[in-house]
Protein backbone atom coordinates (compact mmCIF):
# COMPACT_ATOMS: atom_id res chain seq x y z
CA UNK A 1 2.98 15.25 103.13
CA UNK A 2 1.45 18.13 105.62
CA UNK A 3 2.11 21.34 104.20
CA UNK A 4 3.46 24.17 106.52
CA UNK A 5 5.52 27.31 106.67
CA UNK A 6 8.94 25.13 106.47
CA UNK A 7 7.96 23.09 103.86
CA UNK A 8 6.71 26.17 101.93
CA UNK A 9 9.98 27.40 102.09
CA UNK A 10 11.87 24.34 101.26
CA UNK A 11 9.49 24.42 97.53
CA UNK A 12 10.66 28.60 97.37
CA UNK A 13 13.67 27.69 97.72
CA UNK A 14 13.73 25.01 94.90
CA UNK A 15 11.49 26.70 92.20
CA UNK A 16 12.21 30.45 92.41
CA UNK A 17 15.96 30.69 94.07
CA UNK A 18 17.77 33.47 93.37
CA UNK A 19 15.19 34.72 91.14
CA UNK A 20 12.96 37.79 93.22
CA UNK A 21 9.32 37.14 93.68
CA UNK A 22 6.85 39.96 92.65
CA UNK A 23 3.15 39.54 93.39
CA UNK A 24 1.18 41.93 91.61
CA UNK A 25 -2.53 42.47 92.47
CA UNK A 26 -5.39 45.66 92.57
CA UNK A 27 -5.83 45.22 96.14
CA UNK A 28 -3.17 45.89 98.63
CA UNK A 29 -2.88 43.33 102.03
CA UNK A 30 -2.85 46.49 104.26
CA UNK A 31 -4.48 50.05 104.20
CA UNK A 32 -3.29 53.35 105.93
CA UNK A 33 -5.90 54.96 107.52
CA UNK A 34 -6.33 58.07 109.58
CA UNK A 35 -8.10 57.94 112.27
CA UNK A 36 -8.65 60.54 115.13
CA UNK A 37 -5.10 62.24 113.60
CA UNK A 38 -3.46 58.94 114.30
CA UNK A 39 -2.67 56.82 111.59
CA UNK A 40 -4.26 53.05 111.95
CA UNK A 41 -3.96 50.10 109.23
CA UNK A 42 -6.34 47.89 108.24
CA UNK A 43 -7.05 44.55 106.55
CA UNK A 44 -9.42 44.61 103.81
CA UNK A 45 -11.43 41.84 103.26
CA UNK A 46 -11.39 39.40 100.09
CA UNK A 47 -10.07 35.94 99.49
CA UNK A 48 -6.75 37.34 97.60
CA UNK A 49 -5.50 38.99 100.43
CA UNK A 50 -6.79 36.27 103.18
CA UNK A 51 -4.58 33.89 101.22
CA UNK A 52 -1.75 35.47 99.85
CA UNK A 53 -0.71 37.64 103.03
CA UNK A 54 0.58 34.26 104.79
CA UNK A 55 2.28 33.01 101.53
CA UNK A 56 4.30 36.30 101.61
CA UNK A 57 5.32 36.54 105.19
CA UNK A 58 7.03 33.24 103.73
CA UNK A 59 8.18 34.17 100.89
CA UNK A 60 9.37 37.58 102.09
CA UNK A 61 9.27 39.14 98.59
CA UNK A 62 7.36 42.37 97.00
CA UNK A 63 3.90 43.19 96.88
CA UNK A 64 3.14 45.64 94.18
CA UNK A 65 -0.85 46.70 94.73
CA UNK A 66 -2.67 50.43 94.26
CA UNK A 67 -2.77 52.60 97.38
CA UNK A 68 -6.27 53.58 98.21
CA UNK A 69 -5.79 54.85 102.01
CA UNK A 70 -6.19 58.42 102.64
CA UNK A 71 -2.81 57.69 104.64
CA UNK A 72 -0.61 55.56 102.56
CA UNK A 73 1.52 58.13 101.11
CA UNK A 74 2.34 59.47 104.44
CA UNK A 75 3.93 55.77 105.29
CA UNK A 76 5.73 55.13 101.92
CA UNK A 77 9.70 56.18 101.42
CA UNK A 78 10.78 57.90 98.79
CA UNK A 79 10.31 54.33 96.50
CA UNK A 80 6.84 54.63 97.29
CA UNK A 81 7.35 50.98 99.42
CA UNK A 82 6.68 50.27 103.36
CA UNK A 83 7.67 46.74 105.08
CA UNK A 84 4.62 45.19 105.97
CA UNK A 85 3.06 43.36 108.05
CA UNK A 86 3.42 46.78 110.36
CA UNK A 87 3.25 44.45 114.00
CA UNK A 88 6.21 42.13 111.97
CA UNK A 89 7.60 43.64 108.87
CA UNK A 90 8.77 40.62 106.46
CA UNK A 91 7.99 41.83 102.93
CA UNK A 92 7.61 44.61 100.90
CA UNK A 93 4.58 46.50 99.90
CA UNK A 94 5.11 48.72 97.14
CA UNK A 95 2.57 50.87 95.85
CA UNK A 96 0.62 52.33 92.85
CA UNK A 97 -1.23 55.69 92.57
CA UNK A 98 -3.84 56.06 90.49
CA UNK A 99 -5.27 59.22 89.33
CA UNK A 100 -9.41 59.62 90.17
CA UNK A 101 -9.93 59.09 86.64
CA UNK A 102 -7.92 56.01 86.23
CA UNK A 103 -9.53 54.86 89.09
CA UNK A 104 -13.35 55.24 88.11
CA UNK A 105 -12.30 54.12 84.54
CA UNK A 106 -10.08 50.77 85.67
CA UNK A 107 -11.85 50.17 88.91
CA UNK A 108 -15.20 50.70 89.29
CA UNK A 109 -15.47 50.67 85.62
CA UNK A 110 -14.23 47.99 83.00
CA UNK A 111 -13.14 45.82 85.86
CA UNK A 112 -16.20 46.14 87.86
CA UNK A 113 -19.01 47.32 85.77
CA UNK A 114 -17.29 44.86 83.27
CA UNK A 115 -15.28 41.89 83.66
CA UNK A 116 -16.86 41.03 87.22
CA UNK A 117 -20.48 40.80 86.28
CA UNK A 118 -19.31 38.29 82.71
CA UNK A 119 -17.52 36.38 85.02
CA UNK A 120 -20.48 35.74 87.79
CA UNK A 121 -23.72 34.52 86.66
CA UNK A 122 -25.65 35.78 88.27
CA UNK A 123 -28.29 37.93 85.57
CA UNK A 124 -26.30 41.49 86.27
CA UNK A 125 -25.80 42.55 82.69
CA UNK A 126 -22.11 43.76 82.39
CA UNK A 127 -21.45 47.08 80.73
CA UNK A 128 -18.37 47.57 78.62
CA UNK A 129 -16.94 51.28 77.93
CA UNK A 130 -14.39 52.73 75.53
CA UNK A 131 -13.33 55.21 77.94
CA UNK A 132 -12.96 52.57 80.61
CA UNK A 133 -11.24 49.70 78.71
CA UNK A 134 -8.61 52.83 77.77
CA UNK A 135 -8.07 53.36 81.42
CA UNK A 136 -7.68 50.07 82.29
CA UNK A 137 -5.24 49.33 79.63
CA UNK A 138 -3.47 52.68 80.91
CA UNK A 139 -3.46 51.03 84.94
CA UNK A 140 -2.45 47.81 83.48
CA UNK A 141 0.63 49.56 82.01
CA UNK A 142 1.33 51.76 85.06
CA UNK A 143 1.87 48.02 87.00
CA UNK A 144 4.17 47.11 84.26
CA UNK A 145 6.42 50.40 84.29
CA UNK A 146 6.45 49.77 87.96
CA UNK A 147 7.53 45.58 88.27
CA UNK A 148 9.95 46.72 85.36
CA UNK A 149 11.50 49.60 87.74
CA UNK A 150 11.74 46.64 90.18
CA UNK A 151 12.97 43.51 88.77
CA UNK A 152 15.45 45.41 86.29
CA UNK A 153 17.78 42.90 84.52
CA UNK A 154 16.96 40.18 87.22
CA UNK A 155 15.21 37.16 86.76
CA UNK A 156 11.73 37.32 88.65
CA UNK A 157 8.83 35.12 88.98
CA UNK A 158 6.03 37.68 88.70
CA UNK A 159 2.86 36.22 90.49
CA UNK A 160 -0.61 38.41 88.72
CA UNK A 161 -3.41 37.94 90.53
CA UNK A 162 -6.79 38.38 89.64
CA UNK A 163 -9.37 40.46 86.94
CA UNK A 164 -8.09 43.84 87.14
CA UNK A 165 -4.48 42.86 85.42
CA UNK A 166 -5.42 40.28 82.23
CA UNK A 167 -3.16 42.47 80.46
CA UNK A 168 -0.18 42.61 82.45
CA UNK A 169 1.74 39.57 81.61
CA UNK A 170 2.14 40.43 77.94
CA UNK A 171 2.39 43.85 78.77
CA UNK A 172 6.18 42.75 80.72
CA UNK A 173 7.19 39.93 78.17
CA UNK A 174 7.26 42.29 75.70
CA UNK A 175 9.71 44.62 78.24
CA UNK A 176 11.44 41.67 79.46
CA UNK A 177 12.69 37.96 78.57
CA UNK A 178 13.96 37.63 82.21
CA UNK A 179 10.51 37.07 83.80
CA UNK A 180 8.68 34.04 84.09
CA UNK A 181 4.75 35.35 84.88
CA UNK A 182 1.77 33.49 86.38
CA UNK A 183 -2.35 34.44 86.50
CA UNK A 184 -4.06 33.19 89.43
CA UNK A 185 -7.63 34.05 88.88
CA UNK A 186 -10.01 34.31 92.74
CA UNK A 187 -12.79 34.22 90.60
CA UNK A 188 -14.84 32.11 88.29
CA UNK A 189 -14.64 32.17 84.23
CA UNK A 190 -17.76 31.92 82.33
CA UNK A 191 -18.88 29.77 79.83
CA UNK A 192 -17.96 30.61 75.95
CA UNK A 193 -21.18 32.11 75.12
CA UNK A 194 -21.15 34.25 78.41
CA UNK A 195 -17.61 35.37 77.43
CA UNK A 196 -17.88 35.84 73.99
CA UNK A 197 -20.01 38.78 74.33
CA UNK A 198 -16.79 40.92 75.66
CA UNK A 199 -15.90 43.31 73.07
CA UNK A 200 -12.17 43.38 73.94
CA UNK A 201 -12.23 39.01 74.22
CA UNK A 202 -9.20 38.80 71.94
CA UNK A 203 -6.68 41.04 73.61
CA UNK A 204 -7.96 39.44 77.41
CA UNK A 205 -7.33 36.21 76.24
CA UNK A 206 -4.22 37.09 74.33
CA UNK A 207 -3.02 38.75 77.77
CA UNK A 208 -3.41 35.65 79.51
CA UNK A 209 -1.73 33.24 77.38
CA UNK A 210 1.04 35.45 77.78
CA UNK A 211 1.68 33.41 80.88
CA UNK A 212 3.62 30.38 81.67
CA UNK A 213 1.18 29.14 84.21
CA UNK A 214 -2.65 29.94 84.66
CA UNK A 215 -4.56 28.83 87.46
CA UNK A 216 -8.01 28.68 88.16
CA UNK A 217 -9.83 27.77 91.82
CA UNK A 218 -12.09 24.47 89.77
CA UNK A 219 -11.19 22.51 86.64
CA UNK A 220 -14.67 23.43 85.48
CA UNK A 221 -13.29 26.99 85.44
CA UNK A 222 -10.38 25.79 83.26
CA UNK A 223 -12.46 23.82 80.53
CA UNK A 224 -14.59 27.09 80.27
CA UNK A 225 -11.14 28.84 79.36
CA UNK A 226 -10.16 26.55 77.11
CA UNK A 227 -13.78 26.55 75.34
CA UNK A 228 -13.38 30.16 75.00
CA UNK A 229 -10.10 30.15 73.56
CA UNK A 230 -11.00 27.85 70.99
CA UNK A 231 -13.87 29.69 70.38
CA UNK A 232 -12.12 33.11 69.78
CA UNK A 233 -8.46 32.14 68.89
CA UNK A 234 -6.46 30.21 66.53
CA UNK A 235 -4.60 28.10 68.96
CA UNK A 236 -3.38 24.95 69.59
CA UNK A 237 -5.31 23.08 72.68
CA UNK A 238 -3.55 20.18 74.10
CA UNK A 239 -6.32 18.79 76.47
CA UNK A 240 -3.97 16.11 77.64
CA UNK A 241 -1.49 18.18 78.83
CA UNK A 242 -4.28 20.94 79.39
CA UNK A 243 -2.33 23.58 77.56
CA UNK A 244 -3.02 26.31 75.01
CA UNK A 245 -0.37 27.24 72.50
CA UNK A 246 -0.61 30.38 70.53
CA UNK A 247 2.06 32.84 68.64
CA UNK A 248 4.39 29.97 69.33
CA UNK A 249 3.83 30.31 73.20
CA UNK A 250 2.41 27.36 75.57
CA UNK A 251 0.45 28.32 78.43
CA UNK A 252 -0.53 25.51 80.92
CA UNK A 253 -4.05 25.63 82.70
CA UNK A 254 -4.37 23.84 85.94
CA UNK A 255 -6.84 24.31 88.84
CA UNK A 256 -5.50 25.05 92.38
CA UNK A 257 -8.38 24.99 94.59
CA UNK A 258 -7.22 28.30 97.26
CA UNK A 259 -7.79 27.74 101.07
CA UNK A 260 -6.40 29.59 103.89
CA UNK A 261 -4.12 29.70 106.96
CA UNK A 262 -5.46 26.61 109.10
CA UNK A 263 -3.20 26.59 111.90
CA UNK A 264 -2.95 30.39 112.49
CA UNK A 265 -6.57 30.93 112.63
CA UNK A 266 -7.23 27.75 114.80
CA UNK A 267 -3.88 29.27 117.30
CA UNK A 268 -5.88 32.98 117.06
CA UNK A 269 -9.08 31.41 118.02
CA UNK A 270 -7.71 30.31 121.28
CA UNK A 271 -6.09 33.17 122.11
CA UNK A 272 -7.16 36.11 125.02
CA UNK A 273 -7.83 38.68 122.19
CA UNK A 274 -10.09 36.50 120.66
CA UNK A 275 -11.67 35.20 124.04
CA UNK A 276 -11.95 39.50 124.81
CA UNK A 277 -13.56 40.07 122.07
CA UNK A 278 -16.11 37.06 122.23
CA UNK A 279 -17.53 38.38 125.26
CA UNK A 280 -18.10 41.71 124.38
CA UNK A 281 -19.71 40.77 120.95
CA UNK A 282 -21.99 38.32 122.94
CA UNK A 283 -22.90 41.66 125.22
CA UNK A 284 -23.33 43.57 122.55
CA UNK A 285 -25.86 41.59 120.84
CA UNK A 286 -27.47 40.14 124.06
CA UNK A 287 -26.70 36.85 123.03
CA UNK A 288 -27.46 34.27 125.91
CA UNK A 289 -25.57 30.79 126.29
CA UNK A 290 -29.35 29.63 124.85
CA UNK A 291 -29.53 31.64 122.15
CA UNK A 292 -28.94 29.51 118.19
CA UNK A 293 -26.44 31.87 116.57
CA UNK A 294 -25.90 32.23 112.85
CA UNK A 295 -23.45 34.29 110.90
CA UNK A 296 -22.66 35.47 107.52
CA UNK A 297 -19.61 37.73 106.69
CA UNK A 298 -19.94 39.25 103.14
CA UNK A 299 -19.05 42.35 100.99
CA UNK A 300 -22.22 43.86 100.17
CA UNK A 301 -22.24 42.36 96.50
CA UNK A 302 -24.88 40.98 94.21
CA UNK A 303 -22.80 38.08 93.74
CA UNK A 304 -22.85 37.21 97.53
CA UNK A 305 -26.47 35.79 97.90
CA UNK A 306 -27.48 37.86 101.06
CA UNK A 307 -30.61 39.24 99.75
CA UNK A 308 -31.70 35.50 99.66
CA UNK A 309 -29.81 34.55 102.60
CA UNK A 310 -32.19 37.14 104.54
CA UNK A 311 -35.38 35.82 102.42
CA UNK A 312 -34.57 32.44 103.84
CA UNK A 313 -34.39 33.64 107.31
CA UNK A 314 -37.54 35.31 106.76
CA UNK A 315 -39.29 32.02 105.99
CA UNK A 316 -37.67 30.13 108.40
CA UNK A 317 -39.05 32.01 111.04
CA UNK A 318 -42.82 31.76 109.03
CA UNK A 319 -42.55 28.18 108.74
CA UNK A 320 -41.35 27.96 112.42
CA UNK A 321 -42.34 30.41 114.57
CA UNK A 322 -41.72 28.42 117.46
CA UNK A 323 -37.79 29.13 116.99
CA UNK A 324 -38.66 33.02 117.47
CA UNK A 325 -36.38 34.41 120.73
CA UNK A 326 -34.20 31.45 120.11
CA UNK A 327 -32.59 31.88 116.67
CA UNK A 328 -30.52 34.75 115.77
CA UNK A 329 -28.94 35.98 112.44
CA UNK A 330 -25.96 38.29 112.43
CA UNK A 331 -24.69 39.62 108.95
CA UNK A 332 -21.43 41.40 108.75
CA UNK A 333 -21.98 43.27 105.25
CA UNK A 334 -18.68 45.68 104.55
CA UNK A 335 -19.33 48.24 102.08
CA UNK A 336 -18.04 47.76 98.69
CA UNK A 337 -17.89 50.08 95.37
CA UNK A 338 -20.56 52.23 96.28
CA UNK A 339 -19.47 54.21 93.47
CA UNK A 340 -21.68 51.98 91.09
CA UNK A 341 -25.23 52.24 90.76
CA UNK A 342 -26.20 48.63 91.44
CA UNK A 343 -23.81 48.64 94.43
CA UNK A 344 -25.98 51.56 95.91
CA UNK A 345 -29.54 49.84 94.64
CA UNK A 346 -28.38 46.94 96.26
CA UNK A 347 -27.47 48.49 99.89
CA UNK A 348 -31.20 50.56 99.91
CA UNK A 349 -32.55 47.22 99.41
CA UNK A 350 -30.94 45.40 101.86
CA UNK A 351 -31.14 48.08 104.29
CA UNK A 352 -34.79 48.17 103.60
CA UNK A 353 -35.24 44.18 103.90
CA UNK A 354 -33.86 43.96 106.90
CA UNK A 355 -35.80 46.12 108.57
CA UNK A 356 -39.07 44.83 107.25
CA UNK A 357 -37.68 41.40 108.21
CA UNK A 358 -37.21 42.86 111.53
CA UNK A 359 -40.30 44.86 112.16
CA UNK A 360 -42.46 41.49 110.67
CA UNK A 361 -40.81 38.80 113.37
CA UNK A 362 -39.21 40.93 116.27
CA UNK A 363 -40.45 41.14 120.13
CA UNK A 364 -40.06 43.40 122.55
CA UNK A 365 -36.21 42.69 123.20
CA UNK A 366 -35.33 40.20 120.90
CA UNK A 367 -34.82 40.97 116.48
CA UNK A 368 -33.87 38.07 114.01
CA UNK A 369 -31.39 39.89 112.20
CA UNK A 370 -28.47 41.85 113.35
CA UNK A 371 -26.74 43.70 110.68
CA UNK A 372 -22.95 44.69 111.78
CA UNK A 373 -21.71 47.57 109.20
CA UNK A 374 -18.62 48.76 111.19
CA UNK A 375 -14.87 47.62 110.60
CA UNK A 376 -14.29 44.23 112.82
CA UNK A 377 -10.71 43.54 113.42
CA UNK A 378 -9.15 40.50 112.78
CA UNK A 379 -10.02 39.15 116.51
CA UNK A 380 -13.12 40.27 116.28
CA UNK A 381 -14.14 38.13 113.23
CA UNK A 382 -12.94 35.03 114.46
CA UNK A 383 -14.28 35.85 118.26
CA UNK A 384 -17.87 36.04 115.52
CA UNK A 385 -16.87 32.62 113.63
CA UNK A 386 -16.27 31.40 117.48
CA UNK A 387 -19.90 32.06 118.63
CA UNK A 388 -21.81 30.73 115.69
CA UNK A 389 -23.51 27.84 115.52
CA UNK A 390 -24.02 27.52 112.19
CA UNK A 391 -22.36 30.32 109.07
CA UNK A 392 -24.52 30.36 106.13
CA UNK A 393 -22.45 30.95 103.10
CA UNK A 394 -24.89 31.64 99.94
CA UNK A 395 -23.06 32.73 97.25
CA UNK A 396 -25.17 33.08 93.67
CA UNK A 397 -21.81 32.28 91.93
CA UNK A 398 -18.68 32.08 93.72
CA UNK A 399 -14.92 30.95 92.73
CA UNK A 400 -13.61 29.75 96.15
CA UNK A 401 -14.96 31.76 99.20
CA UNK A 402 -13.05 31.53 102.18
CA UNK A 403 -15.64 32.64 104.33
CA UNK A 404 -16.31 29.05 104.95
CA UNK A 405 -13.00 27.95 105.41
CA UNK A 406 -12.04 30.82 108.04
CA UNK A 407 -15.02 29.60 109.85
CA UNK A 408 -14.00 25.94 110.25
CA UNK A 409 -10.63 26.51 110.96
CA UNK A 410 -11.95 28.69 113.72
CA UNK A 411 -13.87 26.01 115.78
CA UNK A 412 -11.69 23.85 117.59
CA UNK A 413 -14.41 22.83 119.56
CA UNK A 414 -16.54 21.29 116.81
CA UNK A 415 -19.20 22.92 117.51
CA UNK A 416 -20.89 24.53 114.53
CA UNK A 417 -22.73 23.56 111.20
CA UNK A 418 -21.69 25.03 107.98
CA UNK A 419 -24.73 26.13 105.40
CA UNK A 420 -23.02 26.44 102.06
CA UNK A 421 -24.58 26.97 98.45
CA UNK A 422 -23.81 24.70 96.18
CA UNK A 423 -22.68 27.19 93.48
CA UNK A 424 -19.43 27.71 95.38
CA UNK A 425 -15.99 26.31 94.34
CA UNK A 426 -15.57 25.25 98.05
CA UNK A 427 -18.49 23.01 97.77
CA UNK A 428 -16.50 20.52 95.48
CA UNK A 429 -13.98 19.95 98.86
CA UNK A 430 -16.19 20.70 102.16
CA UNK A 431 -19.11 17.36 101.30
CA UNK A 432 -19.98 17.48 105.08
CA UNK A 433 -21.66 21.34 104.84
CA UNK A 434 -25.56 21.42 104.66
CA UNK A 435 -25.76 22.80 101.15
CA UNK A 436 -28.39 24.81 99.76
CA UNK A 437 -30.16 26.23 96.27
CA UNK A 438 -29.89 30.30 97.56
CA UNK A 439 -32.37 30.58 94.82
CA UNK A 440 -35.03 27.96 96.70
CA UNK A 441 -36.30 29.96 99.58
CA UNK A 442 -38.29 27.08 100.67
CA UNK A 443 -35.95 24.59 101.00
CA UNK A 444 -33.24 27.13 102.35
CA UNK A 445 -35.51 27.65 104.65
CA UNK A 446 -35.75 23.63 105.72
CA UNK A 447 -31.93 23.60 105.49
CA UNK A 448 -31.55 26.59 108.15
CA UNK A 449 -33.76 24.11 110.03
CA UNK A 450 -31.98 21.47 109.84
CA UNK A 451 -28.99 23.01 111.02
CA UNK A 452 -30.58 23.80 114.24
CA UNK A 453 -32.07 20.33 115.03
CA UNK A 454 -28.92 18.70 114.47
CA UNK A 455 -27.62 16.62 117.01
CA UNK A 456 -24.55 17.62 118.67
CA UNK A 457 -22.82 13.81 117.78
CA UNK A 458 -23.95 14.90 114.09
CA UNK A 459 -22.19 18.33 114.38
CA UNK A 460 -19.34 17.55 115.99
CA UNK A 461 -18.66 14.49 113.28
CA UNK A 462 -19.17 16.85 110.61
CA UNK A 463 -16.82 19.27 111.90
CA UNK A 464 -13.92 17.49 112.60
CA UNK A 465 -14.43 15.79 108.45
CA UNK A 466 -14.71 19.66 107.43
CA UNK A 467 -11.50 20.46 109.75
CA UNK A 468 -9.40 17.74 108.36
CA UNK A 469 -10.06 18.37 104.88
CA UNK A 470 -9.25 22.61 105.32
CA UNK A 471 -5.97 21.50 107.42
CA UNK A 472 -4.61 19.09 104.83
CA UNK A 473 -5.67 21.52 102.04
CA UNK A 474 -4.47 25.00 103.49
CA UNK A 475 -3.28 28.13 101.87
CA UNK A 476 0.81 26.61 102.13
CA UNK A 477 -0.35 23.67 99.89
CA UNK A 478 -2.16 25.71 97.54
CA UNK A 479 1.11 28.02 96.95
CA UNK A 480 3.24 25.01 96.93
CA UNK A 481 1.08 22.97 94.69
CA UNK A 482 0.99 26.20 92.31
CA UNK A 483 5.17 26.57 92.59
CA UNK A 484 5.53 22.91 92.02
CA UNK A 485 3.82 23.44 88.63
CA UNK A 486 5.96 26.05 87.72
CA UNK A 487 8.90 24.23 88.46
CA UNK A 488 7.28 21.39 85.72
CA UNK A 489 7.19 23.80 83.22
């Protein structure tokens, strides 16, 4: 069965009815900006809001997130809520203030300072607070009071997403018998003696077995869970059913490997915009019809590889020189939590790598690396995805990333080579990608070389595998597959 739109609707129809659908997440799917005195939106970036925007155009229910625009309150009504998407308004987007403090203390804090670096391996030593974990429980609660204020005494399917809100289901069950709750988590859970070391463990994993369904992106993600919960908890583990039972509640753990919206990116990618927008990023970058093209689109994170992406390039072009003038890199790197010190470090050393990078293999009009820092609209990231030749994906430790899948879905043509590490939850699905160690310079190096000797048959048979595996396994089937389950239990 293909999975679309209708049939989407079809499996809403049959699992949630009557009952109203609340997604709850930290990040909202569009941001109120001004600009100029005009007032502009935005899309952030992040794989929760690439994949769930699409699902709720469908599902046309409410999105309950924390406004962070300097101009969302000036959009809101008096309920705080504004129809979104703002070209087609289909679903509500109801929003959450937080106060400075809250924010530092939830945000950049426990959930960031905390929670993200135990959940990524990647040797950034996560700090746990008093004061934060106290905010965070505060936010958690605000989200509650809020989806309370909303569903009332109807039944709801309330649909958490993410690390910021471990807390949330039990914080409405214990408001509420009429709602049925489910945690999708976008990023990876560590092993039991990574987690373990989480001063606030119990009451995490006690907020997540609150649910009725819990979904990670791997299965390896789910046995870790399970691991830790019979590490930390008396509980009952079915590992048939793979289900936890605890204070007389069951909880079932699947995986539900997240993908994205194939057949509206590979429709955008055709379009004028999109062509518009090609040519002025090729003029913009002097890129010739000769030139080898390769892209990355991050946030400027520690978990995101780039530092060794750029090392490889950097030894690609020492092991190769010949491929100078003819190879180019360009890194889209969108500022992220600058508030936190390693966030900061981080950006000074990249900044500081690319140029030496730069000043070490550049000519007189031609420079390896091209780092974009401005917003790119939507158009203009797939017009980027549309002139690559290769996108080199090198996560450290990554849940999903949809990076890779935006870019596929992007070239109808065929033409371009995915480089994808192998520490990626999309390298389970995507086997035709060239994958790489990002902690092997060398032989990321070899790979990038690789990528550009490939013959065009090669390519082109690679693609299409890659493109029929992201179609068949798109963002409706991952929502449906997820509903389905619910419907089980």
């Amino acid at each position: 069965m293909q999975w679309d739109k209708t049939q989407l609707k079809k499996t809403i129809r049959k699992v949630i009815g009557e009952k109203l659908l609340v997604i709850a997440s930290n990040r909202e799917p569009y941001i109120h900006t001004y600009r100029e005195g005009k007032i502009e939106y935005i899309r952030p970036v992040g794989g929760a809001v690439t994949a769930l925007d699409p699902v709720m155009r469908v599902c046309k229910g409410t999105w309950v997130a924390y406004g962070n625009g300097n101009a969302d309150k000036a959009v809101v009504n008096s309920k705080n809520e504004i129809k979104v998407p703002p070209e087609k308004p289909c679903y509500k987007l109801r929003r959450i203030w937080l106060t400075k403090d809250e924010e530092n203390g939830y945000y950049y804090g426990y959930s960031n300072k905390g929670l993200w670096p135990l959940c990524h391996m990647t040797y950034t030593r996560p700090q746990f607070d008093d004061v934060d974990w106290a905010y965070y429980k505060i936010v958690n609660q605000k989200f509650a009071n809020t989806i309370l204020g909303i569903v009332k005494n109807r039944k709801a399917f309330v649909w958490i997403q993410d690390y910021h809100l471990f807390l949330l289901s039990k914080l409405l069950k214990e408001k509420a018998k009429n709602i049925v709750t489910a945690h999708f988590l976008h990023i990876p859970w560590p092993n039991p003696e990574s987690f373990r070391i989480c001063p606030q463990k119990q009451e995490i994993l006690e907020g997540l077995l609150s649910n009725n369904l819990l979904g990670f992106h791997i299965r390896y993600h789910c046995g870790n869970f399970m691991e830790s919960v019979r590490s930390e908890l008396e509980a009952r583990i079915d590992l048939e059913r793979t289900s936890v039972t605890y204070g007389g509640h069951e909880t079932v753990v699947r995986a539900f490997p997240i993908s994205v919206d194939f057949d509206e990116i590979s429709a955008s990618s055709e379009s004028k915009a999109v062509t518009s927008a090609m040519k002025k990023l090729k003029y913009e970058f002097s890129i010739t019809d000769d030139t080898f093209v390769m892209v990355g689109l991050d946030r400027i994170d520690y978990t995101k590889g780039i530092i060794e992406k750029i090392s490889a390039i950097d030894r690609f072009f020492e092991k190769f020189p010949e491929y100078k003038k003819k190879v180019v890199f360009i890194q889209k790197g969108g500022l992220s939590r600058m508030h936190i010190d390693k966030y900061r470090e981080l950006n000074d050393k990249l900044n500081n790598q690319v140029e030496e990078v730069n000043w070490k293999h550049s000519t007189e009009n031609w420079a390896p690396v091209i780092f974009i820092r401005k917003h790119m609209s939507r158009d203009e990231i797939i017009a980027l995805y549309k002139i690559a030749d290769a996108c080199l994906v090198s996560p450290l430790h990554d849940g999903m990333n949809l990076v890779c899948k935006e870019f596929i879905a992007a070239k109808n043509d065929l033409k371009g080579i995915l480089i994808l590490s192998q520490f990626t939850g999309a390298a389970r699905e995507l086997n035709d990608a060239i994958f790489v160690n990002p902690y092997d310079r060398e032989k990321f190096a070899i790979a990038i070389k690789e990528a550009v000797e490939l013959p065009q048959d090669e390519i082109e048979r690679r693609m299409k595998n890659l493109r029929n595996v992201v179609r068949d396994n798109n963002i409706y089937k991952w929502a449906g597959k997820f509903l389905e389950e619910l419907k089980k239990i």
